[in-house]
PDB file of N, CA and C in Angstrom:
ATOM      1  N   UNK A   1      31.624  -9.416  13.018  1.00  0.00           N
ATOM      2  CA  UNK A   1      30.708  -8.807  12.095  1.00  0.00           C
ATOM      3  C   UNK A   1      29.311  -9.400  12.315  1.00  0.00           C
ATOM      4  N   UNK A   2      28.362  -8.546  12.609  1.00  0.00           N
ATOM      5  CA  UNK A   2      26.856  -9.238  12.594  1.00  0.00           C
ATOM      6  C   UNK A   2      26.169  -9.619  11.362  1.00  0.00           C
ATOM      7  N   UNK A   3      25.394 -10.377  11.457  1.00  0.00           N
ATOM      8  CA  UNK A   3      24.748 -10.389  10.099  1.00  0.00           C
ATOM      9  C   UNK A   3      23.166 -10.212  10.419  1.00  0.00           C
ATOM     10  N   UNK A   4      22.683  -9.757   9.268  1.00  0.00           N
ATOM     11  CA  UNK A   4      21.436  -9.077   9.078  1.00  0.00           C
ATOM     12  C   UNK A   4      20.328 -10.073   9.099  1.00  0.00           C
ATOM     13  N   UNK A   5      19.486 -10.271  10.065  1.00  0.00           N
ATOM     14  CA  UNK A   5      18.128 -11.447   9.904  1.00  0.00           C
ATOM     15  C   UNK A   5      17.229 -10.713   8.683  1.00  0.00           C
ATOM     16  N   UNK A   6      16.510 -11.641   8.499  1.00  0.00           N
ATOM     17  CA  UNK A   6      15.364 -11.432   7.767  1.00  0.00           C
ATOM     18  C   UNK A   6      14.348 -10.620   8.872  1.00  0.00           C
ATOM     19  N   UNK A   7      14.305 -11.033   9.592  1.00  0.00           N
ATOM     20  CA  UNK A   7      13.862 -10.176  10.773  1.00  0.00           C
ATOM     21  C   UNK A   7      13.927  -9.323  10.559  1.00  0.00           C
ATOM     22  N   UNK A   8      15.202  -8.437  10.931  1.00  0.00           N
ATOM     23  CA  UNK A   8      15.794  -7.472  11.229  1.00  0.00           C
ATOM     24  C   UNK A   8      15.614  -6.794   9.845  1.00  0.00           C
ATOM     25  N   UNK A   9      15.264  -7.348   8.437  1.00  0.00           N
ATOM     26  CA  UNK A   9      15.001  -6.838   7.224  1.00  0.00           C
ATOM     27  C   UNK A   9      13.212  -6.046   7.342  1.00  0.00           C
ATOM     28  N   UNK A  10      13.103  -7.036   7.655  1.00  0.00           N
ATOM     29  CA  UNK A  10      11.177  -7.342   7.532  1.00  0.00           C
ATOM     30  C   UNK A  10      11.133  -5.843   8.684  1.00  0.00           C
ATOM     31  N   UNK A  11      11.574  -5.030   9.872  1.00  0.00           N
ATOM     32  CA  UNK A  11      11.601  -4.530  10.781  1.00  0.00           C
ATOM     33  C   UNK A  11      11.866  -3.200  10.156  1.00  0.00           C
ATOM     34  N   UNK A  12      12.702  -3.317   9.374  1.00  0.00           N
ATOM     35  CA  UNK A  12      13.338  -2.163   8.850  1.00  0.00           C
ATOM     36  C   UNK A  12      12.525  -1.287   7.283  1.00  0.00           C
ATOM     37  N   UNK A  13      11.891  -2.698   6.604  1.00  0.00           N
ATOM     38  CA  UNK A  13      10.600  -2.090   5.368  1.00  0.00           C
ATOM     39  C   UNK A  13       9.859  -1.787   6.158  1.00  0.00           C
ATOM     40  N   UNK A  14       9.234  -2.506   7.822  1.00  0.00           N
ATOM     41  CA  UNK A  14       7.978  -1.724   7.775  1.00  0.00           C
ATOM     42  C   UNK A  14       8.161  -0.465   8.628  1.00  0.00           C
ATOM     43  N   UNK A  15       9.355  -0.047   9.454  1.00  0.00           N
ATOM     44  CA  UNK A  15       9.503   1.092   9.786  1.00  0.00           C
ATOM     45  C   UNK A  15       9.743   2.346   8.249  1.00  0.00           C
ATOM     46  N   UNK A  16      10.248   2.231   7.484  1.00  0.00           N
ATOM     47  CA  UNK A  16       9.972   2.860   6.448  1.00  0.00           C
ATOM     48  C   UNK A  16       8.427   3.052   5.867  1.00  0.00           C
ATOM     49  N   UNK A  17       7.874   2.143   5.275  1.00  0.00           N
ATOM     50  CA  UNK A  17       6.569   1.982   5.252  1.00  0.00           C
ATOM     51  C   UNK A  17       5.600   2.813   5.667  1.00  0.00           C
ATOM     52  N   UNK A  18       5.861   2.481   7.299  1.00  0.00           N
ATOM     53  CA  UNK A  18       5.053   3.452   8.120  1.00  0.00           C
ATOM     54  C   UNK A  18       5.608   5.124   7.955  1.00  0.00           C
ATOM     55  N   UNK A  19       7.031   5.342   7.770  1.00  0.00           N
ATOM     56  CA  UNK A  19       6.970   6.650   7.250  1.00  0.00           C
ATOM     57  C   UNK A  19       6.642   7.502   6.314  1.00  0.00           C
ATOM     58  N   UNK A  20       6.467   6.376   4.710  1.00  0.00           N
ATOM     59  CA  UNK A  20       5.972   6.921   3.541  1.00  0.00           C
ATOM     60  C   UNK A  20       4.118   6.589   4.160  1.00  0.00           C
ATOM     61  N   UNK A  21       3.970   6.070   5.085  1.00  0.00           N
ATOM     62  CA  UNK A  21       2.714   6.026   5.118  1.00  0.00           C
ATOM     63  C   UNK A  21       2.251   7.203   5.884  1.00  0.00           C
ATOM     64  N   UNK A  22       2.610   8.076   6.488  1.00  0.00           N
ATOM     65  CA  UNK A  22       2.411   9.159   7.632  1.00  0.00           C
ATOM     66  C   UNK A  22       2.588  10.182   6.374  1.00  0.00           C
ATOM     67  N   UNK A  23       3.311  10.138   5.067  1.00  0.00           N
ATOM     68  CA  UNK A  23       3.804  11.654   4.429  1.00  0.00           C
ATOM     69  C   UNK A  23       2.742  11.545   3.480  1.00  0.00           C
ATOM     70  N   UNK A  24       2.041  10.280   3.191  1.00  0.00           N
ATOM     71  CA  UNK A  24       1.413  10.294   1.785  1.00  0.00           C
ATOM     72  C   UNK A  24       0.113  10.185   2.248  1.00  0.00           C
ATOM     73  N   UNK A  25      -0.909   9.665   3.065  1.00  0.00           N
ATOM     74  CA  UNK A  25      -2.026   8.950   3.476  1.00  0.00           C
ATOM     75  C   UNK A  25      -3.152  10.480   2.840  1.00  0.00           C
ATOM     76  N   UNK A  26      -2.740  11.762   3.078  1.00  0.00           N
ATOM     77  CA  UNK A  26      -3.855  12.632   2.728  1.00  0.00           C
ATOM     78  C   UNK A  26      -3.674  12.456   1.407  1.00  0.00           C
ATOM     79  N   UNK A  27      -2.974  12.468   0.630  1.00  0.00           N
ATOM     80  CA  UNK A  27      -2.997  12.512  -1.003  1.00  0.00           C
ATOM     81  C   UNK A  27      -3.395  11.336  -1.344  1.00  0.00           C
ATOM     82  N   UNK A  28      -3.061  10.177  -1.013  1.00  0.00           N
ATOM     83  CA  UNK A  28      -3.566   8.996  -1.387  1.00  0.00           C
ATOM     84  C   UNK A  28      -5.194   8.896  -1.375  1.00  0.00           C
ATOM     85  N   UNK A  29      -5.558   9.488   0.199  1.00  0.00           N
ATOM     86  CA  UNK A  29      -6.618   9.450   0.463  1.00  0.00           C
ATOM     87  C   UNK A  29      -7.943  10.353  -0.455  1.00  0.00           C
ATOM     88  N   UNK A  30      -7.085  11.041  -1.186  1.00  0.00           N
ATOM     89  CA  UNK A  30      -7.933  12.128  -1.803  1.00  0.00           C
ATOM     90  C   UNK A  30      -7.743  11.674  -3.535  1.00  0.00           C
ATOM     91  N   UNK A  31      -7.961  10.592  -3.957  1.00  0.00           N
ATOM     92  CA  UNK A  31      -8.019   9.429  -5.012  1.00  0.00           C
ATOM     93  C   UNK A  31      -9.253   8.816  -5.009  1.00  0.00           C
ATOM     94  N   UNK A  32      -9.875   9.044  -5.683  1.00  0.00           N
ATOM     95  CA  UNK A  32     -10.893   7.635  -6.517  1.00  0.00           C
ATOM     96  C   UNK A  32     -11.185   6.703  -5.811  1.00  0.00           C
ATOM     97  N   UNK A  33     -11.783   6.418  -5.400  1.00  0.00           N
ATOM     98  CA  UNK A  33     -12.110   5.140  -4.464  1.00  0.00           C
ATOM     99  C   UNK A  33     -11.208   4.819  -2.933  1.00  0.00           C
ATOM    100  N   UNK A  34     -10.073   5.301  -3.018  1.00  0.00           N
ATOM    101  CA  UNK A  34      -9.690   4.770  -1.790  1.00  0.00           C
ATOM    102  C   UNK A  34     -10.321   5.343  -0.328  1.00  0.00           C
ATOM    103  N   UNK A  35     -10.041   4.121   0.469  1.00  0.00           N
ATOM    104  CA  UNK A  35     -11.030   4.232   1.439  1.00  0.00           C
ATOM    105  C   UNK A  35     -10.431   3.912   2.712  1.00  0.00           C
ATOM    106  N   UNK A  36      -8.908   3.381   2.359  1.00  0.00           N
ATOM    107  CA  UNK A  36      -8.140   3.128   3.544  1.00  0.00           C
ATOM    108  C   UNK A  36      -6.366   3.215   3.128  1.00  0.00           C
ATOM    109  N   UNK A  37      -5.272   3.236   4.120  1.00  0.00           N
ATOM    110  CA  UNK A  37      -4.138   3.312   3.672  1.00  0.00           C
ATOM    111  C   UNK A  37      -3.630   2.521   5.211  1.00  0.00           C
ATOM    112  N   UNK A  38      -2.914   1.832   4.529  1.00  0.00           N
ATOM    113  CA  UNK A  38      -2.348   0.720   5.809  1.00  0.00           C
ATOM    114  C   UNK A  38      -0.982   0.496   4.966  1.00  0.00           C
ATOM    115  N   UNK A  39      -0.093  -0.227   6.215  1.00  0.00           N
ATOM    116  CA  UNK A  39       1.194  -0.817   5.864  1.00  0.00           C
ATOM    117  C   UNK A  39       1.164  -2.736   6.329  1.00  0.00           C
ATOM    118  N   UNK A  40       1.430  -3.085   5.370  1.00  0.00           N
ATOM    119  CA  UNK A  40       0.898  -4.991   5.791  1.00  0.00           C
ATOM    120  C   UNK A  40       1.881  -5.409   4.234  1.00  0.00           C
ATOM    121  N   UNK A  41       1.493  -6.777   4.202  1.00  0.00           N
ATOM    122  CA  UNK A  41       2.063  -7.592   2.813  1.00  0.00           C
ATOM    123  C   UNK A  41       1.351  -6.887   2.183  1.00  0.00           C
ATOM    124  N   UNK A  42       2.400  -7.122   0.895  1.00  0.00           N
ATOM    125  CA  UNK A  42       1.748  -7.195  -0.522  1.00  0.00           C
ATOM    126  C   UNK A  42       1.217  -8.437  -0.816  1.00  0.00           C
ATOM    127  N   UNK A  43       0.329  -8.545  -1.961  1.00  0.00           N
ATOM    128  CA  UNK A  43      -0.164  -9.490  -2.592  1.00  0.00           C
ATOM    129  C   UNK A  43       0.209  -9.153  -4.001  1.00  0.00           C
ATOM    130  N   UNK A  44       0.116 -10.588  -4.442  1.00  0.00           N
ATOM    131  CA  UNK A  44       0.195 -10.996  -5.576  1.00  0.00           C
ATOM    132  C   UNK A  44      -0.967 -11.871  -6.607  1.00  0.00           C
ATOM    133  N   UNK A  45      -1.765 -11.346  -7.470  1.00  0.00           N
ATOM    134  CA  UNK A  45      -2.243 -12.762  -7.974  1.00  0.00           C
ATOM    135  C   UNK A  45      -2.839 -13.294  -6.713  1.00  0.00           C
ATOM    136  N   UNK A  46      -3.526 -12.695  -5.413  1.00  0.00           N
ATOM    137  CA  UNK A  46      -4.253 -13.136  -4.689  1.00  0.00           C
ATOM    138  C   UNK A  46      -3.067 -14.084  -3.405  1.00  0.00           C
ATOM    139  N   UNK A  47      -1.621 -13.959  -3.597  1.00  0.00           N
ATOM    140  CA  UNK A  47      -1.024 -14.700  -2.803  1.00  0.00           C
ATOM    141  C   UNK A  47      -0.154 -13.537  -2.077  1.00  0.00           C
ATOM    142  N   UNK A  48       0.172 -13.751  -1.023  1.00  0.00           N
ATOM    143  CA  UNK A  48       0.781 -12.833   0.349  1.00  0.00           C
ATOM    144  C   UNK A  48       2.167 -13.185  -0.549  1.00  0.00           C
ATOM    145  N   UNK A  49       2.636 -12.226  -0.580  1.00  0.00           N
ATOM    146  CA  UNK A  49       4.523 -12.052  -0.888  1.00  0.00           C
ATOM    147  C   UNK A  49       5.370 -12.305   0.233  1.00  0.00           C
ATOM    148  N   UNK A  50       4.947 -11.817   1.095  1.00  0.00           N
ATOM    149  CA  UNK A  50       6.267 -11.308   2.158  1.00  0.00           C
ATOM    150  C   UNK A  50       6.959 -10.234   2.112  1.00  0.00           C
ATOM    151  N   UNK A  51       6.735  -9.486   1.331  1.00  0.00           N
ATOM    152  CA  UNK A  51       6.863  -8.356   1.206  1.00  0.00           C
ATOM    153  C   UNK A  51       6.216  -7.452   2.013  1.00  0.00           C
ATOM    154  N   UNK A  52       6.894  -6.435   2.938  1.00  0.00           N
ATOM    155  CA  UNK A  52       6.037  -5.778   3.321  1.00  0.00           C
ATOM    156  C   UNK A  52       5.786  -4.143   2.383  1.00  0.00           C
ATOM    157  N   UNK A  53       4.837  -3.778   1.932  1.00  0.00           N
ATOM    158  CA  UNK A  53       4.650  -2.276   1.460  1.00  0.00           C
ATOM    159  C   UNK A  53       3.477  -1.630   2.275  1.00  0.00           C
ATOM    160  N   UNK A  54       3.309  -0.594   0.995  1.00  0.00           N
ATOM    161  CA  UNK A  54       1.930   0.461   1.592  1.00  0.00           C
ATOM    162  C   UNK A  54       0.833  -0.199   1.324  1.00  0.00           C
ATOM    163  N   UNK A  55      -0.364  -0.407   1.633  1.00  0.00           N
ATOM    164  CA  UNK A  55      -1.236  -1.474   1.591  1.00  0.00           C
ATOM    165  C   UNK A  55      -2.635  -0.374   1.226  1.00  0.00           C
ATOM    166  N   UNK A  56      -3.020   0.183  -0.228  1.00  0.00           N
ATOM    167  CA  UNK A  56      -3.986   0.898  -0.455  1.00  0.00           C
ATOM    168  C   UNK A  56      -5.087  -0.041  -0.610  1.00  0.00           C
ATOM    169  N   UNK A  57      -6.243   0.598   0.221  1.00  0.00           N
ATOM    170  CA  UNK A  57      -7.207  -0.268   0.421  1.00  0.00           C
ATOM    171  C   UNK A  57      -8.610   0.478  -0.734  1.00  0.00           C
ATOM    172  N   UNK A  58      -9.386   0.374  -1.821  1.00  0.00           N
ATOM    173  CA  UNK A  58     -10.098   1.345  -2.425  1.00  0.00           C
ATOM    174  C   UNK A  58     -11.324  -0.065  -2.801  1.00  0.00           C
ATOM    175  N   UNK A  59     -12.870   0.733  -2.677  1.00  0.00           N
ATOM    176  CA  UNK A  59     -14.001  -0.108  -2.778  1.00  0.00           C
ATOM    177  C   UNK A  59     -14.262  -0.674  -3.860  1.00  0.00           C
ATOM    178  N   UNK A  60     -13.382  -0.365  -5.317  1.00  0.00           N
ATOM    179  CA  UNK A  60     -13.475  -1.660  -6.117  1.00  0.00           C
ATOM    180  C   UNK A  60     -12.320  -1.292  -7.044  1.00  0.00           C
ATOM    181  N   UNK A  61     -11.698  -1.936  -7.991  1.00  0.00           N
ATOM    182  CA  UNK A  61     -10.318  -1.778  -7.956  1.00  0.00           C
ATOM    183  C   UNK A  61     -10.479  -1.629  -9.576  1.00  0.00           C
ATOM    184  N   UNK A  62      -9.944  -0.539 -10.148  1.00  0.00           N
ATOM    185  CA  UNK A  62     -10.164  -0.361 -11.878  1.00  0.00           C
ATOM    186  C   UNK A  62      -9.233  -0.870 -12.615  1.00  0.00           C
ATOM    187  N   UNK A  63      -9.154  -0.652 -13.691  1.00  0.00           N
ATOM    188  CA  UNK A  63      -7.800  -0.439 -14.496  1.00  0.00           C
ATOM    189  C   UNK A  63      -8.027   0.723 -14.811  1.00  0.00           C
ATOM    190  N   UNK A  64      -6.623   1.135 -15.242  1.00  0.00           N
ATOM    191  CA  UNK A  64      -6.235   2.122 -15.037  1.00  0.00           C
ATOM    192  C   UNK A  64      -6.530   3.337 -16.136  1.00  0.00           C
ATOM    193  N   UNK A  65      -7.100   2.775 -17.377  1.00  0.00           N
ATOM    194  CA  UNK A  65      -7.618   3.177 -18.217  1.00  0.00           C
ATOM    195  C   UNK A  65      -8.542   4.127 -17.816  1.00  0.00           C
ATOM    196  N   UNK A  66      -9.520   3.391 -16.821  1.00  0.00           N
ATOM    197  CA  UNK A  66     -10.901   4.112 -16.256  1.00  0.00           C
ATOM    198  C   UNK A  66     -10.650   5.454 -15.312  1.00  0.00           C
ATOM    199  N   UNK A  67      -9.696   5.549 -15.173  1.00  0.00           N
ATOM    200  CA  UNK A  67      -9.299   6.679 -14.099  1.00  0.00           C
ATOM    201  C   UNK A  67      -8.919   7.798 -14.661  1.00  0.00           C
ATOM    202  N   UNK A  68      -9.024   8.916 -13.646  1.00  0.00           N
ATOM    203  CA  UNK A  68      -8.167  10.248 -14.026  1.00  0.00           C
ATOM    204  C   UNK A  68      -6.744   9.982 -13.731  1.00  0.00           C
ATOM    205  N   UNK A  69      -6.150  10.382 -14.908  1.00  0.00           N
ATOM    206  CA  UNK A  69      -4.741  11.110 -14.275  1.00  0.00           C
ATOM    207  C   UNK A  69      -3.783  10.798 -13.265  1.00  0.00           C
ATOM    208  N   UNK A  70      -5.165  11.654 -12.608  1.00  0.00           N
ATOM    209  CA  UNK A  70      -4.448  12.258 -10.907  1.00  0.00           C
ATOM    210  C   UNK A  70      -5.086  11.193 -10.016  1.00  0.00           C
ATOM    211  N   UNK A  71      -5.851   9.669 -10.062  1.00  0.00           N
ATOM    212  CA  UNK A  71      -6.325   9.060  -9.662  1.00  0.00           C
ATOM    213  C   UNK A  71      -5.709   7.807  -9.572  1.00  0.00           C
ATOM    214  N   UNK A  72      -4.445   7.687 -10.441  1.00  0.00           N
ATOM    215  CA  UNK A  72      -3.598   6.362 -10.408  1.00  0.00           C
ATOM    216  C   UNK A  72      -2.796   6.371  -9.561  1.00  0.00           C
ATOM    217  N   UNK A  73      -3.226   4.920  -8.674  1.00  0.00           N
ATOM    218  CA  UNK A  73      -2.333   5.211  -7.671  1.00  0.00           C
ATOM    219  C   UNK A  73      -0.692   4.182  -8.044  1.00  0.00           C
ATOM    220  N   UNK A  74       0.195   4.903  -7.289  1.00  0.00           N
ATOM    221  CA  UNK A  74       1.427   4.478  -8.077  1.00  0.00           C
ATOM    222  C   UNK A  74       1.956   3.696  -7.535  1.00  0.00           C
ATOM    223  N   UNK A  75       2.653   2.578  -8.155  1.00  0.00           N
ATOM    224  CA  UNK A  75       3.221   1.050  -7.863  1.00  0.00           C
ATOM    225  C   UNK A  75       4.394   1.090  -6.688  1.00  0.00           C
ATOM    226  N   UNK A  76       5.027   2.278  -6.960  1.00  0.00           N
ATOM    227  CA  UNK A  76       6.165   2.815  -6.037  1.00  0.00           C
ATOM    228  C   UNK A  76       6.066   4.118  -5.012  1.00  0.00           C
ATOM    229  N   UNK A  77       6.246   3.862  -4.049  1.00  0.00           N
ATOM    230  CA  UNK A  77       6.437   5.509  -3.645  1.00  0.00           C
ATOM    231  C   UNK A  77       7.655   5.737  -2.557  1.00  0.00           C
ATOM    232  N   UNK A  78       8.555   6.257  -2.976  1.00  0.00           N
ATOM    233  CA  UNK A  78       9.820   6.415  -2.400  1.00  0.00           C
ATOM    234  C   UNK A  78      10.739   5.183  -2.181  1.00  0.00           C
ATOM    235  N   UNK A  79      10.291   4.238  -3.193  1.00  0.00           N
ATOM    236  CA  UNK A  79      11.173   3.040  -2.836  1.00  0.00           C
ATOM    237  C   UNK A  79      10.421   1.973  -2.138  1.00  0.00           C
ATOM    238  N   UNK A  80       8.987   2.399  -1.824  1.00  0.00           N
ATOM    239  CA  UNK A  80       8.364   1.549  -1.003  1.00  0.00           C
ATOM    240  C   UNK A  80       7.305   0.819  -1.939  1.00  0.00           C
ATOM    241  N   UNK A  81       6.886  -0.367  -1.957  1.00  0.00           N
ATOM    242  CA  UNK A  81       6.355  -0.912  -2.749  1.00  0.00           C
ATOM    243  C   UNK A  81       4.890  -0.861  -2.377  1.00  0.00           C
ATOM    244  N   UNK A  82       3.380  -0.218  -3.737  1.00  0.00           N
ATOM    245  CA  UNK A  82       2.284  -0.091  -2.922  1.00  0.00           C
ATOM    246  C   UNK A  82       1.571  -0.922  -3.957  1.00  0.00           C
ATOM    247  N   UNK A  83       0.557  -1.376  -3.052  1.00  0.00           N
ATOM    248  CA  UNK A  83      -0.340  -2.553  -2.977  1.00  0.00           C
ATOM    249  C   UNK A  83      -1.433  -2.069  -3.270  1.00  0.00           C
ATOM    250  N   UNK A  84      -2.748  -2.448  -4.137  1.00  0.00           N
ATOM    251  CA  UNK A  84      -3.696  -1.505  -4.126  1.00  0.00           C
ATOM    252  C   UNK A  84      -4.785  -3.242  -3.967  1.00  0.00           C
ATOM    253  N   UNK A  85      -5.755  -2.797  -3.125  1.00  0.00           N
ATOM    254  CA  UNK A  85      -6.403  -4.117  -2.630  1.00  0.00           C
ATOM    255  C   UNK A  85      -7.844  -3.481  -2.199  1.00  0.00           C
ATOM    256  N   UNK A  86      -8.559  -4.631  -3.384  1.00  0.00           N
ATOM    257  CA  UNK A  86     -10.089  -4.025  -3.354  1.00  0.00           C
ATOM    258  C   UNK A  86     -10.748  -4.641  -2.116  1.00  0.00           C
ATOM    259  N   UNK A  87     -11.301  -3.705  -1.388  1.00  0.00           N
ATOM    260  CA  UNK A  87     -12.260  -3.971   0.156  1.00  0.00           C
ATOM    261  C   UNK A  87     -13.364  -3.964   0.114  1.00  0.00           C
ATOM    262  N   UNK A  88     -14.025  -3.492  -0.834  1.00  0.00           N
ATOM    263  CA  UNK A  88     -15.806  -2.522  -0.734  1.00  0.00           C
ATOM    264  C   UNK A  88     -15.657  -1.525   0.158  1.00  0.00           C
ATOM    265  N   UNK A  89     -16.950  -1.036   0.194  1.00  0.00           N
ATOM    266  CA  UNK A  89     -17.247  -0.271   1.517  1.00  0.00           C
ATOM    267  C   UNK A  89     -17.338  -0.290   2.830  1.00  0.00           C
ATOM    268  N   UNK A  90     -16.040   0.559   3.562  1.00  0.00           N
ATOM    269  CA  UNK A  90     -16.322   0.290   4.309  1.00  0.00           C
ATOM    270  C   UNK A  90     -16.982   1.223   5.586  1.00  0.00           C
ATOM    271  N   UNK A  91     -17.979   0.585   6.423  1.00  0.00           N
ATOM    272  CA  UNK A  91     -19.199   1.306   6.901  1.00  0.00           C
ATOM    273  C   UNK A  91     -18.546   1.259   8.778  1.00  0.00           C
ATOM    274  N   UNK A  92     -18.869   1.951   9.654  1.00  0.00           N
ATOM    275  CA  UNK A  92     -18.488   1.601  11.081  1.00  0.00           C
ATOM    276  C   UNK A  92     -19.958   0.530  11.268  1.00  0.00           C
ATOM    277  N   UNK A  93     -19.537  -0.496  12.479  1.00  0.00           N
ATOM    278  CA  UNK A  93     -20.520  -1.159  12.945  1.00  0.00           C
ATOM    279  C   UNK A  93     -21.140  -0.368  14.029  1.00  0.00           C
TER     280      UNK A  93
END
């Protein structure tokens, strides 16, 4: 019987990841501030989890009060855990 690495865990969220990230990135993208959609750690309280999720990147980060509706972006999406992480603007060099 094999057993499962953490590896082989960590390999398997971010191949998922990257698939909720390919189905969702235009809708996400069409939200309130966001300005990027990546798959990387989550954070916590400013500390890396190890977790890997969807990694929403938006130029300054609200509560949720301040938003529309249709502008909250959601903690979950298909099981995949999303990250919302303030960047500013970002400009090409």
């Amino acid at each position: 019987m094999s057993e499962i690495t953490p590896e082989f865990e960590q390999e398997q969220a971010t191949q998922r990841a990257q698939t909720v990230k390919q189905a969702y990135t235009g809708q996400l993208m069409a939200k309130a501030n966001v300005v990027g959609v990546g798959v990387g750690f989550c954070t916590r309280r400013g500390q890396r989890t190890g977790q890997v999720g969807l990694v929403v990147m938006v130029s300054k980060k609200l509560p949720s009060a301040q938003l529309d509706p249709g502008d909250i972006i959601p903690h979950e999406i298909e099981g995949v855990p999303v990250d919302v992480q303030e960047v500013g603007e970002i400009r090409a060099q």
